[in-house]
Protein backbone atom coordinates (compact mmCIF):
# COMPACT_ATOMS: atom_id res chain seq x y z
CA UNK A 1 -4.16 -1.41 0.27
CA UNK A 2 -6.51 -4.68 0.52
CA UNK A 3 -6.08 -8.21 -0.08
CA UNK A 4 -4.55 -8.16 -3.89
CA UNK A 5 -0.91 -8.41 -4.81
CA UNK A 6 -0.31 -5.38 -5.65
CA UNK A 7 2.89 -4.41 -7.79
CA UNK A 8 4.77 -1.17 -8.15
CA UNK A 9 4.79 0.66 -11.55
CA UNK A 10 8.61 0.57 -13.06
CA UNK A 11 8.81 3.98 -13.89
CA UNK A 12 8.16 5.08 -10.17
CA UNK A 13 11.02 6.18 -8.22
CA UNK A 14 11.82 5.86 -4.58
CA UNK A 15 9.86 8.54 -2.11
CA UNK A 16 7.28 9.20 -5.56
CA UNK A 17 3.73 9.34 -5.71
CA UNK A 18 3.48 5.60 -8.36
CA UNK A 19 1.01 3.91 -9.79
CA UNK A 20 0.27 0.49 -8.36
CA UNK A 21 -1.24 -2.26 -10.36
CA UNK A 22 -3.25 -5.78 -9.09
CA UNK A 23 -4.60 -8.11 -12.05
CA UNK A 24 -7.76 -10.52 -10.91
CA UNK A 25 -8.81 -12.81 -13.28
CA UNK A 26 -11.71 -10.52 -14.59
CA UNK A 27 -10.23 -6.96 -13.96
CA UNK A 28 -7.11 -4.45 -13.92
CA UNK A 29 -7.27 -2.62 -10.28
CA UNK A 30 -4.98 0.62 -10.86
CA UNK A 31 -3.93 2.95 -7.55
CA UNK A 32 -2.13 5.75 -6.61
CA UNK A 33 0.34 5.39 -3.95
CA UNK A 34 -0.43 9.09 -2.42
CA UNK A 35 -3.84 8.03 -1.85
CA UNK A 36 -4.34 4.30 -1.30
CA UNK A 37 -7.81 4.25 0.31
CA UNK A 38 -10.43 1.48 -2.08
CA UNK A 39 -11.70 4.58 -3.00
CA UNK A 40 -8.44 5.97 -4.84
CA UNK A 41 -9.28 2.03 -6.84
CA UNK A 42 -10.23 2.14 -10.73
CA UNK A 43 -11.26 -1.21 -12.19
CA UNK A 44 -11.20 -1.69 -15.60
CA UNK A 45 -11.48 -4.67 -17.60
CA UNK A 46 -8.17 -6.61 -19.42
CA UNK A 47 -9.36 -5.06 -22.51
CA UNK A 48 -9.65 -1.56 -21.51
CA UNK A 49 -6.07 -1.59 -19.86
CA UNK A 50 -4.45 -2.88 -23.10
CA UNK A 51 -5.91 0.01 -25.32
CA UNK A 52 -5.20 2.64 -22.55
CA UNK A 53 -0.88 1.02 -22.59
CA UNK A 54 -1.14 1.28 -26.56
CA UNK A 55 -2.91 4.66 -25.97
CA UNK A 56 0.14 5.61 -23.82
CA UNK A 57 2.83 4.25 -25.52
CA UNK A 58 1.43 6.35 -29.07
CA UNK A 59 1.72 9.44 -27.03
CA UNK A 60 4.96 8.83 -25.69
């Protein structure tokens, strides 16, 4: 995918499209496995990725 450590969501299961994550020291890079061109990349700041897990976790 690109130079960042990149980890593997844990509710992804073998041969599935998952979620990948890489945290930099100013952002949260998010990808999708299916599509792992820079393009398939969102950025979004520390912040933004906590209210979108408590968004997520409300819903589930």
């Amino acid at each position: 995918m690109s130079q960042h450590v990149w980890t593997k969501s844990s509710h992804c299961q073998e041969g599935e499209a998952c979620v990948h994550i890489s945290v930099t020291a100013e952002t949260v890079l998010l990808a999708d496995s299916a599509t792992p061109s820079p393009a398939a990349i969102l950025s979004i700041s520390h912040p933004a990725f906590t209210n979108l897990i408590r968004m997520l976790k409300a819903d589930g």
